[in-house]
C-alpha atoms as a PDB file:
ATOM      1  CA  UNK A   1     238.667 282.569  90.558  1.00  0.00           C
ATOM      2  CA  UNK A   2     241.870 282.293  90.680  1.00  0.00           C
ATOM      3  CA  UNK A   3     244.641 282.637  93.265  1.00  0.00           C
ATOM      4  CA  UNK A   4     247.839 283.758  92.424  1.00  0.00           C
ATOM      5  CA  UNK A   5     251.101 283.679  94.900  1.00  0.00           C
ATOM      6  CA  UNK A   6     254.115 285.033  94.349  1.00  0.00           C
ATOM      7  CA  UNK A   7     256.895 287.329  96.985  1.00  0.00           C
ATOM      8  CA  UNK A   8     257.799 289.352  93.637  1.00  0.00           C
ATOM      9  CA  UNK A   9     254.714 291.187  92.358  1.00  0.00           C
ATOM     10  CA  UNK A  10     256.624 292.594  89.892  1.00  0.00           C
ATOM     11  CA  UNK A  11     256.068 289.749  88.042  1.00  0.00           C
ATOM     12  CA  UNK A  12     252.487 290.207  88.819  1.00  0.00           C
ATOM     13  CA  UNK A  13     252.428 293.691  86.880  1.00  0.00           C
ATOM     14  CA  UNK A  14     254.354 292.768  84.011  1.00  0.00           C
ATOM     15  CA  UNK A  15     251.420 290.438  83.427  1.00  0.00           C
ATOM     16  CA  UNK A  16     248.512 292.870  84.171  1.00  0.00           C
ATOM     17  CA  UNK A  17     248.453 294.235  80.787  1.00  0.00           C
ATOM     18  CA  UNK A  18     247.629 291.183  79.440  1.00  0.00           C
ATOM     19  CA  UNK A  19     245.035 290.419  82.077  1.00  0.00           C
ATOM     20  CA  UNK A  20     243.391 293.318  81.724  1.00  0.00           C
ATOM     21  CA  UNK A  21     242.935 293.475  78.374  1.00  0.00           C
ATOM     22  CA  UNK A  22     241.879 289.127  78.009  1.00  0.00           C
ATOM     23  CA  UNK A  23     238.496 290.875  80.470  1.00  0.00           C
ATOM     24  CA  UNK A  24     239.838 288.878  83.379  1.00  0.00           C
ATOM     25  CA  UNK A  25     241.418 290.928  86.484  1.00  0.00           C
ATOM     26  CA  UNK A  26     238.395 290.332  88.607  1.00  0.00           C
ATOM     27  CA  UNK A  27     238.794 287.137  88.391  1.00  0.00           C
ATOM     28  CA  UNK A  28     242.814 287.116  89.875  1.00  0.00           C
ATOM     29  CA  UNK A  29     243.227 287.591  93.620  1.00  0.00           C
ATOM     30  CA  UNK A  30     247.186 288.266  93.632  1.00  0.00           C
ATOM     31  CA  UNK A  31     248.728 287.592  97.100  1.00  0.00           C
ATOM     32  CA  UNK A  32     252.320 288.713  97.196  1.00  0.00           C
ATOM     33  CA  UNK A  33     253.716 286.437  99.930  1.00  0.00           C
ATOM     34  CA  UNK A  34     255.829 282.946 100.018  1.00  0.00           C
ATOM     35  CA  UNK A  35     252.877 280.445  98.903  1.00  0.00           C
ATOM     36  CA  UNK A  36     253.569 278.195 102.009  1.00  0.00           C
ATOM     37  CA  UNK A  37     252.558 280.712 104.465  1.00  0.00           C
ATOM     38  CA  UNK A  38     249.568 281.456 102.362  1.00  0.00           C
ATOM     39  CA  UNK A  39     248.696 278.089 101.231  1.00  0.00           C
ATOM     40  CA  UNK A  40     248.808 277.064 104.986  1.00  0.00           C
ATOM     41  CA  UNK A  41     246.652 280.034 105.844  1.00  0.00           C
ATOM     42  CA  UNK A  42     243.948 279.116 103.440  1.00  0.00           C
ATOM     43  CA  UNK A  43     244.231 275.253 104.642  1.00  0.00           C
ATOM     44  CA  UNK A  44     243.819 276.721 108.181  1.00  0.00           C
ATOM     45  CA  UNK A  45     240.489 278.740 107.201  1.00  0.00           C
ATOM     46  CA  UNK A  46     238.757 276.310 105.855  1.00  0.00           C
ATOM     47  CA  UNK A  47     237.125 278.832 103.684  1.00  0.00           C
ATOM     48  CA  UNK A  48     238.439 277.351 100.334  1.00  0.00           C
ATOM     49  CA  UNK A  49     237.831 273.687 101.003  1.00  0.00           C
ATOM     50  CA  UNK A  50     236.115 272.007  98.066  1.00  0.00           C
ATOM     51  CA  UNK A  51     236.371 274.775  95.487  1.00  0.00           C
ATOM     52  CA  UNK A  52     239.557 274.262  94.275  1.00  0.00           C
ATOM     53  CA  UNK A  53     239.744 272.291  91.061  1.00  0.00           C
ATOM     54  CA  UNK A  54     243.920 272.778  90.130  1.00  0.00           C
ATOM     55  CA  UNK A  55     246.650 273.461  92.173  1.00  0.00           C
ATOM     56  CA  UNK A  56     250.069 274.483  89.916  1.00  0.00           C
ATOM     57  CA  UNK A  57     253.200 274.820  91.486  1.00  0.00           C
ATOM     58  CA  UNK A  58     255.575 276.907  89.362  1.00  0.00           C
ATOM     59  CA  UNK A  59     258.068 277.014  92.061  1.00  0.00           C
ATOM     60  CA  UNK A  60     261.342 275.517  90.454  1.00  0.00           C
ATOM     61  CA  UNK A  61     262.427 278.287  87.877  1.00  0.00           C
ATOM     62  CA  UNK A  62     265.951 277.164  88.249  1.00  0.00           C
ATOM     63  CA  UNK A  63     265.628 274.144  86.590  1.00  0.00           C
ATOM     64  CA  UNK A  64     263.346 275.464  83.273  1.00  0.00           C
ATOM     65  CA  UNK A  65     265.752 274.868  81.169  1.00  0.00           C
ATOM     66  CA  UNK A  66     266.742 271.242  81.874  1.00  0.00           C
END
């Protein structure tokens, strides 16, 4: 599974297309929040301890380019 967090789901449906038709929207749980608050949550819950294999951080679009 995989979670994806981001405060502009917009971004989230420009992608859905694409994830429907690769078979795989079951697979996305999309959280539209800050990830801190989320990330913090899930930390707090305990229910995702020691099933997450990657963590990616795509957090500092500013700086793409450089």
């Amino acid at each position: 599974m995989v979670i994806a967090i981001d405060p502009d789901k917009e971004a989230y449906q420009t992608g859905l297309p694409f994830i429907r038709k690769a078979g795989v929207e079951h697979k996305i749980n999309f959280i539209s929040s800050e990830a801190i608050t989320v990330l913090n949550d899930l930390i707090a819950d305990g229910k995702e301890e020691g099933i997450v294999d990657f963590a990616f951080v795509d957090a500092d679009k500013e700086n793409y380019l450089n």
